[in-house]
N, C-alpha and C. Protein backbone atom coordinates (compact mmCIF):
# COMPACT_ATOMS: atom_id res chain seq x y z
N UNK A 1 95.74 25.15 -59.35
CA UNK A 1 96.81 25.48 -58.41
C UNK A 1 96.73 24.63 -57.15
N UNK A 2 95.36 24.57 -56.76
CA UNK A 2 95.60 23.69 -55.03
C UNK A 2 95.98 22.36 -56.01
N UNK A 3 95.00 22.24 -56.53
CA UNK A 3 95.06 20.50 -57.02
C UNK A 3 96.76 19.71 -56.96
N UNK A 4 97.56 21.33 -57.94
CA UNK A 4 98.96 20.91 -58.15
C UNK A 4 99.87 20.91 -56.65
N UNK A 5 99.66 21.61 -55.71
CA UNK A 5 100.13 21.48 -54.28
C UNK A 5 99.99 20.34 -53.79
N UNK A 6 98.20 20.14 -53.77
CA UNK A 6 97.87 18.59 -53.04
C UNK A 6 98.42 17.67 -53.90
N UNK A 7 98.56 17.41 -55.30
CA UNK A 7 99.60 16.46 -55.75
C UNK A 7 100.90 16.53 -55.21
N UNK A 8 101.52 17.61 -55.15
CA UNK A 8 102.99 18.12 -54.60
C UNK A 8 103.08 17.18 -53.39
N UNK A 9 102.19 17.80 -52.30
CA UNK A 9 102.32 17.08 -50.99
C UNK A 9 101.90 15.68 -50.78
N UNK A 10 101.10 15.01 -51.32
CA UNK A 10 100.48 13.81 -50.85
C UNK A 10 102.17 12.81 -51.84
N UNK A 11 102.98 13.76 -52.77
CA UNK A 11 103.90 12.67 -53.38
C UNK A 11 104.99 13.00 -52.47
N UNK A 12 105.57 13.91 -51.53
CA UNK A 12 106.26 13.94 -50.92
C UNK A 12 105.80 13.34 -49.26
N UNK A 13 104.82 13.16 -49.40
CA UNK A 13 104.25 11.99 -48.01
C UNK A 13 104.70 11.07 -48.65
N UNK A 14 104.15 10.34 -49.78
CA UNK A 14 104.10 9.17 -49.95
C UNK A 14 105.95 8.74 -50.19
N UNK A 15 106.69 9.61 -50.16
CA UNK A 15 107.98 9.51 -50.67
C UNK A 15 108.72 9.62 -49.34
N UNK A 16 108.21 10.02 -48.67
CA UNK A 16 109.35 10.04 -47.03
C UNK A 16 108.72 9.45 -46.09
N UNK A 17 107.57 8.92 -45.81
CA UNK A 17 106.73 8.45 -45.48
C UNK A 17 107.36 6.82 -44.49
N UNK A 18 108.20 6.45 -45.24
CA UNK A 18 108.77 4.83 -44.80
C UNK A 18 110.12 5.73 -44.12
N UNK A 19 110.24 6.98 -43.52
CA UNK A 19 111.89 7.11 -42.54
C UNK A 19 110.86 7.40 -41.00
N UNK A 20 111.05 6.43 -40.17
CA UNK A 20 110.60 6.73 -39.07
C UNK A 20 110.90 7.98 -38.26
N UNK A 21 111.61 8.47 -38.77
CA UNK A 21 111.94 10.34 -38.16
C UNK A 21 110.66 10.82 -38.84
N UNK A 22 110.48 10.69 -39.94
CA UNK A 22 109.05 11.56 -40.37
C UNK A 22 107.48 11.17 -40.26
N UNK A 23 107.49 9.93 -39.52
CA UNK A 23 106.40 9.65 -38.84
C UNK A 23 106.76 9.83 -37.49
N UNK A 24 107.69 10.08 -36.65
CA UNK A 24 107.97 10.53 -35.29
C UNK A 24 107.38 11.84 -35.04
N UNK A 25 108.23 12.78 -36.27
CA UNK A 25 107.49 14.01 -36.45
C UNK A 25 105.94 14.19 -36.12
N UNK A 26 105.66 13.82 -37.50
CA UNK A 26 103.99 13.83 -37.85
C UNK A 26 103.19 13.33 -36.30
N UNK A 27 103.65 12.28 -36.01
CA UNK A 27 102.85 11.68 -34.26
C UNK A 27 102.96 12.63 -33.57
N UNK A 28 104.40 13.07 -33.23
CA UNK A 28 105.07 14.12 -32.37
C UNK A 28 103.75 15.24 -32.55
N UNK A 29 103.87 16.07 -33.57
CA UNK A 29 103.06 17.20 -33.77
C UNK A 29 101.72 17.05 -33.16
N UNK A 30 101.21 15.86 -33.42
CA UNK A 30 99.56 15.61 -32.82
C UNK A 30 99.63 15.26 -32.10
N UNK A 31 100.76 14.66 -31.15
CA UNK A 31 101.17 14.86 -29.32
C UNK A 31 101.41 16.02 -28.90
N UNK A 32 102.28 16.96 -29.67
CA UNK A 32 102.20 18.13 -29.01
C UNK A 32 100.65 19.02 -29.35
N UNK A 33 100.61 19.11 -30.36
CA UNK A 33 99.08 19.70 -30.95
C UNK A 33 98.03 19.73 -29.65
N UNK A 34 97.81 18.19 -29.07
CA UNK A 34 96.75 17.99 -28.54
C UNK A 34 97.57 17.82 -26.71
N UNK A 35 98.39 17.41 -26.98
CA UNK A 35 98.48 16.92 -25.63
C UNK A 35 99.65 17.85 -24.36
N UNK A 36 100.33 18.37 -25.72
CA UNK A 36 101.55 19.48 -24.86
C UNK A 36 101.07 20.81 -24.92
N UNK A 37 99.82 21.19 -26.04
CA UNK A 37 99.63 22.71 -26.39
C UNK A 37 97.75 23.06 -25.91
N UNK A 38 97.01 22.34 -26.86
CA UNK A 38 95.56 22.52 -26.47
C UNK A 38 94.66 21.78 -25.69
N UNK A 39 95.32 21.12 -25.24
CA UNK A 39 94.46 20.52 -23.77
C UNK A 39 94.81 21.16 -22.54
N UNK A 40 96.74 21.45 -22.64
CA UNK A 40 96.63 22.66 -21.47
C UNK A 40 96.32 24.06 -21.44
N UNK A 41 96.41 24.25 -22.20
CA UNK A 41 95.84 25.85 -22.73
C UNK A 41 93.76 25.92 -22.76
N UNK A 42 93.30 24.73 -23.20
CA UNK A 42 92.15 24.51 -22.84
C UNK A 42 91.56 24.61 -20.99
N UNK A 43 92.75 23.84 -20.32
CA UNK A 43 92.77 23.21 -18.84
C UNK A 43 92.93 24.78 -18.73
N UNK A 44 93.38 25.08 -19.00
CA UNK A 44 94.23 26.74 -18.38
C UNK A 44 93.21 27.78 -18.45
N UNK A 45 92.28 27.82 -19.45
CA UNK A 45 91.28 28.31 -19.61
C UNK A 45 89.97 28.04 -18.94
N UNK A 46 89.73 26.92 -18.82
CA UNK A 46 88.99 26.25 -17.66
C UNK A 46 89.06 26.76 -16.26
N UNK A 47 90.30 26.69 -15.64
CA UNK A 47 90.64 26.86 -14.65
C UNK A 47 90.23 28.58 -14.03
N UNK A 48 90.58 29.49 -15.06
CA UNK A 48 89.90 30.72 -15.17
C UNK A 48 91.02 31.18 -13.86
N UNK A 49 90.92 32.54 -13.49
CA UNK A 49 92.05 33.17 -12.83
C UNK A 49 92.47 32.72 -11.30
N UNK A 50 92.05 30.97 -10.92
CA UNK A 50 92.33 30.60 -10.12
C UNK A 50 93.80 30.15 -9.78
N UNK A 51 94.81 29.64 -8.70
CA UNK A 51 95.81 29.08 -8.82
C UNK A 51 96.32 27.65 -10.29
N UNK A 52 96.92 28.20 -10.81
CA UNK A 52 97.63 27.15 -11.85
C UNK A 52 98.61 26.50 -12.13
N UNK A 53 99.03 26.22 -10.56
CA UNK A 53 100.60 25.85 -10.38
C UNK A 53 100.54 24.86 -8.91
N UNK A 54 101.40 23.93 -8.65
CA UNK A 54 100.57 23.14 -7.21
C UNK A 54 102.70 23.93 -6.68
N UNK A 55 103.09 23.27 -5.82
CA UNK A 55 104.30 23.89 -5.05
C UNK A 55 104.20 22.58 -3.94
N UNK A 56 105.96 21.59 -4.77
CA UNK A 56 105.56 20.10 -3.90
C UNK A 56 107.27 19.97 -3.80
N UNK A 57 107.64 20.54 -2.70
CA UNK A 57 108.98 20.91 -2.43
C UNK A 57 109.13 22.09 -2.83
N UNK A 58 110.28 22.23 -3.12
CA UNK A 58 110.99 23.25 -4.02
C UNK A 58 110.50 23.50 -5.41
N UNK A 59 110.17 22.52 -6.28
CA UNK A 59 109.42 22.63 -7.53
C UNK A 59 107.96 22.72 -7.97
N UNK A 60 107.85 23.63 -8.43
CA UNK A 60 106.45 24.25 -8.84
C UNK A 60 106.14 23.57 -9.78
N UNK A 61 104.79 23.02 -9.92
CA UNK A 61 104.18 22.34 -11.17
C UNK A 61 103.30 23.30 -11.61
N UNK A 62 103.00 23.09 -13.02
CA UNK A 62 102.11 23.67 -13.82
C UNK A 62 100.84 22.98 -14.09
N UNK A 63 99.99 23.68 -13.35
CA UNK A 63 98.62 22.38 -13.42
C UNK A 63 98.26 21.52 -14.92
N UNK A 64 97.82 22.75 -15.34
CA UNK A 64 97.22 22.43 -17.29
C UNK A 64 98.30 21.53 -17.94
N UNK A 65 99.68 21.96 -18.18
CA UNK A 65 100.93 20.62 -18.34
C UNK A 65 100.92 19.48 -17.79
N UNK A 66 100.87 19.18 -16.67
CA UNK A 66 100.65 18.11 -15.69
C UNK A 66 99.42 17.27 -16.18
N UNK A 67 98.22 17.76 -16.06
CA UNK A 67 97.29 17.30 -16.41
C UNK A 67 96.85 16.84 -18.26
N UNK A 68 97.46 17.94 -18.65
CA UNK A 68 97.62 17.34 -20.41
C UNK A 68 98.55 16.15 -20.62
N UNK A 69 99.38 16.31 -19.99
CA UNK A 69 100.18 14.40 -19.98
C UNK A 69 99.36 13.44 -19.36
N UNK A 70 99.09 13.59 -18.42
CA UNK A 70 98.21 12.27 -17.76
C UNK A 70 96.68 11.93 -18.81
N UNK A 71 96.43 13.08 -19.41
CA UNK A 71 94.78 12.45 -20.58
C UNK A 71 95.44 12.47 -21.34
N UNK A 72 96.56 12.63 -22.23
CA UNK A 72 96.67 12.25 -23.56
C UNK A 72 98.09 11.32 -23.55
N UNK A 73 98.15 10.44 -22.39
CA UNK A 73 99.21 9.46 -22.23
C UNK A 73 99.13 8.39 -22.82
N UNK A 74 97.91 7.51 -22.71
CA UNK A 74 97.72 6.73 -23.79
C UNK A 74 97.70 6.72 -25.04
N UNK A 75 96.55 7.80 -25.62
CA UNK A 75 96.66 7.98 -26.90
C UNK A 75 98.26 8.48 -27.57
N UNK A 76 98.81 9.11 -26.67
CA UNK A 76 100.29 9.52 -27.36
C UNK A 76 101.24 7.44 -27.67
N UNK A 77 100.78 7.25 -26.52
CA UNK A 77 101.46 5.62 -26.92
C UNK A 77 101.36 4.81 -28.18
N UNK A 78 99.91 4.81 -28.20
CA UNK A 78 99.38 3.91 -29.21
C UNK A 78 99.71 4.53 -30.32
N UNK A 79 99.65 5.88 -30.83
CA UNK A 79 100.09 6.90 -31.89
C UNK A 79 101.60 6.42 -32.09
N UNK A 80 102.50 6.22 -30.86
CA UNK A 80 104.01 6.30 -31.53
C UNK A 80 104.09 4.59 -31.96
N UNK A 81 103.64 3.95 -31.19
CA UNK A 81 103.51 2.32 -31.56
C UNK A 81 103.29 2.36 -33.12
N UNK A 82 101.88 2.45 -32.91
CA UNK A 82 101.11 1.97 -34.67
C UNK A 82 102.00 2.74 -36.10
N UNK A 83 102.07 3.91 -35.35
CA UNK A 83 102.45 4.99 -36.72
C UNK A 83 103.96 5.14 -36.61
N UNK A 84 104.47 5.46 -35.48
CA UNK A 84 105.40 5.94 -35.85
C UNK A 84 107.09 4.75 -36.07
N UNK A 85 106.41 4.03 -34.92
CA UNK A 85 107.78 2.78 -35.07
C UNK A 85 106.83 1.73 -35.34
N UNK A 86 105.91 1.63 -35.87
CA UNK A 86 104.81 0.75 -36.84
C UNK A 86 105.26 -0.88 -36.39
N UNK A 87 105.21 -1.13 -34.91
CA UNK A 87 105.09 -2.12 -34.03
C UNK A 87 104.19 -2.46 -33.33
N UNK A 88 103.98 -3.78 -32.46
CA UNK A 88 103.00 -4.01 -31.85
C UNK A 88 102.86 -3.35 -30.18
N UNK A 89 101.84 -3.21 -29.86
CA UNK A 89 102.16 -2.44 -28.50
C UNK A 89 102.18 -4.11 -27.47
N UNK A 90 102.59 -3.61 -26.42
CA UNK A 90 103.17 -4.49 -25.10
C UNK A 90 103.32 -4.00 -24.05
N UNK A 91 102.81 -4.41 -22.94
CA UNK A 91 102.49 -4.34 -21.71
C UNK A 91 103.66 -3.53 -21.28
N UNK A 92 105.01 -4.04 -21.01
CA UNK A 92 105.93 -3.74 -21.08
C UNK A 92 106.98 -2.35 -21.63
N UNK A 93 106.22 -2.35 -22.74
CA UNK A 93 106.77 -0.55 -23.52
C UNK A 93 106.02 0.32 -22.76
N UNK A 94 104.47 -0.74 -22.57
CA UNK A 94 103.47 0.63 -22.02
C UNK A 94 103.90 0.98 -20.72
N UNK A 95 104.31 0.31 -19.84
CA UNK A 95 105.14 0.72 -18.39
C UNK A 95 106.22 1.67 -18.30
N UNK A 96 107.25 1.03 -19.11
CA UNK A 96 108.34 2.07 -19.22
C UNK A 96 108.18 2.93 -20.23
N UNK A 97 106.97 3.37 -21.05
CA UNK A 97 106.45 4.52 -21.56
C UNK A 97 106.74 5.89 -21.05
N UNK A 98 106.44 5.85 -19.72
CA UNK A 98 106.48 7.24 -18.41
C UNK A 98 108.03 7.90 -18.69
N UNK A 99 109.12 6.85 -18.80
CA UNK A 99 110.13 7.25 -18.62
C UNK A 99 110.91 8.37 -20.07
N UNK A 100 110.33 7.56 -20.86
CA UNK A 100 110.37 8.65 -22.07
C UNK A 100 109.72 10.38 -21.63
N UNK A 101 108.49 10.35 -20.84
CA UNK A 101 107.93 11.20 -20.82
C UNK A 101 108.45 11.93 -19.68
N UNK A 102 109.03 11.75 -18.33
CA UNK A 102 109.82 12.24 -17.60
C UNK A 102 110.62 13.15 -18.16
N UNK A 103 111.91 13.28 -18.92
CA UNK A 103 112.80 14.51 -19.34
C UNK A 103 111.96 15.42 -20.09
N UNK A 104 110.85 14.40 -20.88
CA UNK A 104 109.73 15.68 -21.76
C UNK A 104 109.32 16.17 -20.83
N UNK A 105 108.59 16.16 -19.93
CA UNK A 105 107.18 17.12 -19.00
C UNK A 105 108.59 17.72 -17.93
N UNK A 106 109.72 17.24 -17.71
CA UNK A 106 110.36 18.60 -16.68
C UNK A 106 111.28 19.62 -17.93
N UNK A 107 111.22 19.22 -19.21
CA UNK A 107 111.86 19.99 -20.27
C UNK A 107 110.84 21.34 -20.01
N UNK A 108 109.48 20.53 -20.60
CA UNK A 108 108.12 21.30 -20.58
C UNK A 108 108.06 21.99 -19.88
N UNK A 109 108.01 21.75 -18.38
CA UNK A 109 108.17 22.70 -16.80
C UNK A 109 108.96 23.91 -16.90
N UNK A 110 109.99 23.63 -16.98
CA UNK A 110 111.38 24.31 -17.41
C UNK A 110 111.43 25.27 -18.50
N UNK A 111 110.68 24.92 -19.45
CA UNK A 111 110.98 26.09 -20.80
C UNK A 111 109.30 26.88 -20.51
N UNK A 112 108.30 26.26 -19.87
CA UNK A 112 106.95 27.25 -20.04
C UNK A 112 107.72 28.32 -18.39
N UNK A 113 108.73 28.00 -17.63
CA UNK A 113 108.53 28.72 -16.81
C UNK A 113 109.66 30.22 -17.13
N UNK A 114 110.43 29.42 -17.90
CA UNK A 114 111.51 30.78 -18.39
C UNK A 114 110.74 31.30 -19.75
N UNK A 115 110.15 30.96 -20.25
CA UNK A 115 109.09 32.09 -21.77
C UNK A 115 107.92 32.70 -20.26
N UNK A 116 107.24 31.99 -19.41
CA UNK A 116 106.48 32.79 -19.21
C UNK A 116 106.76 34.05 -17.91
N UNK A 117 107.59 33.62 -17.04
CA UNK A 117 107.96 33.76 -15.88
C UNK A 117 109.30 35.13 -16.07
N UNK A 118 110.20 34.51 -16.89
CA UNK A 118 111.68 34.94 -17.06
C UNK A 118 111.33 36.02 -18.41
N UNK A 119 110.90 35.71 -19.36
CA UNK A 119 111.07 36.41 -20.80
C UNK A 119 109.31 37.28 -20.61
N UNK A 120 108.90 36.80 -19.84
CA UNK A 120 107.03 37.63 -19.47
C UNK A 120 106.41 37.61 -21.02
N UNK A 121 106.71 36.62 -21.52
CA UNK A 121 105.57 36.18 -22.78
C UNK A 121 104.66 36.22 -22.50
N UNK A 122 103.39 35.97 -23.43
CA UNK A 122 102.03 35.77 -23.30
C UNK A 122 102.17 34.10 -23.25
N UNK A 123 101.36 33.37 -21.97
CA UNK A 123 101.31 32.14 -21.75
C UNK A 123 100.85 31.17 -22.95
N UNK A 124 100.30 31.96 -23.93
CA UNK A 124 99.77 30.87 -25.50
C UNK A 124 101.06 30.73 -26.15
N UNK A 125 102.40 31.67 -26.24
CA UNK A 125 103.11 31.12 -26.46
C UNK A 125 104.39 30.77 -25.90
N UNK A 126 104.00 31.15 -24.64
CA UNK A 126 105.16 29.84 -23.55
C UNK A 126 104.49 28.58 -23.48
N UNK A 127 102.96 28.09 -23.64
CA UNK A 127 102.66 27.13 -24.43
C UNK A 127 103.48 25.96 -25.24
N UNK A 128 103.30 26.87 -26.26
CA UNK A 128 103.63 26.78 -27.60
C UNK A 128 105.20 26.54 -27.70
N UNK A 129 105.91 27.22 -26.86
CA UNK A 129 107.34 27.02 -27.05
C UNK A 129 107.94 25.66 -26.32
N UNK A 130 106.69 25.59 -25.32
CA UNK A 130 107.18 24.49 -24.32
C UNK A 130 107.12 23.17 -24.96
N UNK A 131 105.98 22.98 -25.56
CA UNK A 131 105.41 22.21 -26.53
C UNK A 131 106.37 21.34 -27.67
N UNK A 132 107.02 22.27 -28.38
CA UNK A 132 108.01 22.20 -29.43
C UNK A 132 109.41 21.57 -29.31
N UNK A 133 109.71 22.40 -28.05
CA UNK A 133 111.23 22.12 -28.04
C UNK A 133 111.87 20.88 -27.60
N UNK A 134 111.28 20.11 -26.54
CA UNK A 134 111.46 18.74 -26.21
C UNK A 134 111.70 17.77 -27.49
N UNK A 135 110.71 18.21 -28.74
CA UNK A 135 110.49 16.81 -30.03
C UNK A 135 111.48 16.41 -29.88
N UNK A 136 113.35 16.65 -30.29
CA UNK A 136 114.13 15.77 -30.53
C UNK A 136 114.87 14.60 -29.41
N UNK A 137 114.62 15.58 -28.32
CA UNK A 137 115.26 14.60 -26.91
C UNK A 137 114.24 13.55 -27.44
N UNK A 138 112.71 13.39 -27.37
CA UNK A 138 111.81 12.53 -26.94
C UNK A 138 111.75 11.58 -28.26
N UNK A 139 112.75 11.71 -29.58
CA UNK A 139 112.87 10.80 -30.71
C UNK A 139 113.31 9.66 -30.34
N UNK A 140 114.76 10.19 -30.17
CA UNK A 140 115.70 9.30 -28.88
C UNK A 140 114.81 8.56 -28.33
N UNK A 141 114.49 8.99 -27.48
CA UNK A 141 114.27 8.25 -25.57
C UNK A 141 113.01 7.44 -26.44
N UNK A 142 111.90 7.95 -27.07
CA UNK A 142 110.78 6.83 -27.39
C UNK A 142 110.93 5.67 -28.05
N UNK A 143 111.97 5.86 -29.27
CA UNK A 143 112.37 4.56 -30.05
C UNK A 143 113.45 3.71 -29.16
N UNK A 144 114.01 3.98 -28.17
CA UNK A 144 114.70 3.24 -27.32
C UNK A 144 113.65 2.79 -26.55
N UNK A 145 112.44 3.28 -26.34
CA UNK A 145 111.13 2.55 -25.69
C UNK A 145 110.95 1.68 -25.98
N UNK A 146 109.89 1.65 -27.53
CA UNK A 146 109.47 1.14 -28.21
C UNK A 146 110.27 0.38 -29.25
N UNK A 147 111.32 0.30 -29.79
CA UNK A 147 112.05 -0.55 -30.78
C UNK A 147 113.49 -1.27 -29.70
N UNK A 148 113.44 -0.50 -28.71
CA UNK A 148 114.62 -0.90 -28.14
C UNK A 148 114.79 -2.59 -28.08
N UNK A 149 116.03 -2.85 -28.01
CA UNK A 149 116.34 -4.36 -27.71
C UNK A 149 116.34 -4.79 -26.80
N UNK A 150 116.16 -3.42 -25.91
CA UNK A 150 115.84 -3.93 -24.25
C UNK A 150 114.87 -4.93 -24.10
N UNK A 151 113.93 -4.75 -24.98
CA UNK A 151 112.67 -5.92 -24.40
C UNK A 151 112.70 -6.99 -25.74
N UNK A 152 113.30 -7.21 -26.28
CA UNK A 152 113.26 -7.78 -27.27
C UNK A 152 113.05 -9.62 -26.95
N UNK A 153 113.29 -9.89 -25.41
CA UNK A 153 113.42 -11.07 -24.24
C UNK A 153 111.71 -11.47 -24.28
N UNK A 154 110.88 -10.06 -24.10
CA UNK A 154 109.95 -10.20 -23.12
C UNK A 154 109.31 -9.97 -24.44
N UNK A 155 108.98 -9.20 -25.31
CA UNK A 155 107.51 -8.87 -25.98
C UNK A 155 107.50 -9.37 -27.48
């Protein structure tokens, strides 16, 4: 029975495998996995029942979010480069990288503060929701990063 699953699945990898939406996915997931869900939820835990929010104007940041983008910024790059739009990386993508990640981390801001704040969830899964919901804006905006023709001059 597993054997016939793991055949099942490794032929439906190997069969969708070449549509860059399903390696966007797959990257996506182990960007959010590690970098939108358990590094801040780790940070958050760390932090223990101290302040977890900084207040810089009018807008409140979420420490553990904030800080899970800035350590898993690189590795999320090189992940969508190699795997997902299976290109070379460049100085250039890596700069305007941030900007992809801008509408993600105030999406992020925005949806952990109405699950946790507004709907009084448990914060593992205003997490979790925050995490998720950005994937399709950030399909868009990254392959216009990384494949765009914008730099097609320079790299």
């Amino acid at each position: 029975m597993i054997q016939k699953l793991w055949n099942w699945a490794w032929e439906l990898v190997r069969t969708y495998w070449k549509f860059e939406i399903i390696r966007f996915l797959f990257v996506g997931g182990i960007n959010t996995l590690f970098g939108g869900f358990l590094l801040p939820f780790l940070i958050r835990l760390m932090m223990g029942d101290g302040a977890t929010s900084w207040t810089i104007l009018w807008i409140t940041l979420n420490i553990p979010i904030t800080l899970g983008y800035l350590i898993w910024f690189t590795p999320a790059y090189f992940l969508q480069v190699y795997v997902s739009f299976q290109t070379k990386p460049a100085w250039p993508r890596y700069a305007a990288y941030p900007f992809t990640q801008i509408p993600n981390y105030a999406l992020q801001q925005l949806t952990f503060y109405v699950v946790a704040s507004i709907f009084v969830w448990p914060e593992i899964i205003a997490y979790a929701v925050s995490a998720i919901l950005p994937i399709p804006i950030m399909f868009i905006l990254v392959r216009f990063i990384i494949k765009g023709k914008w730099l097609r001059k320079n790299a």
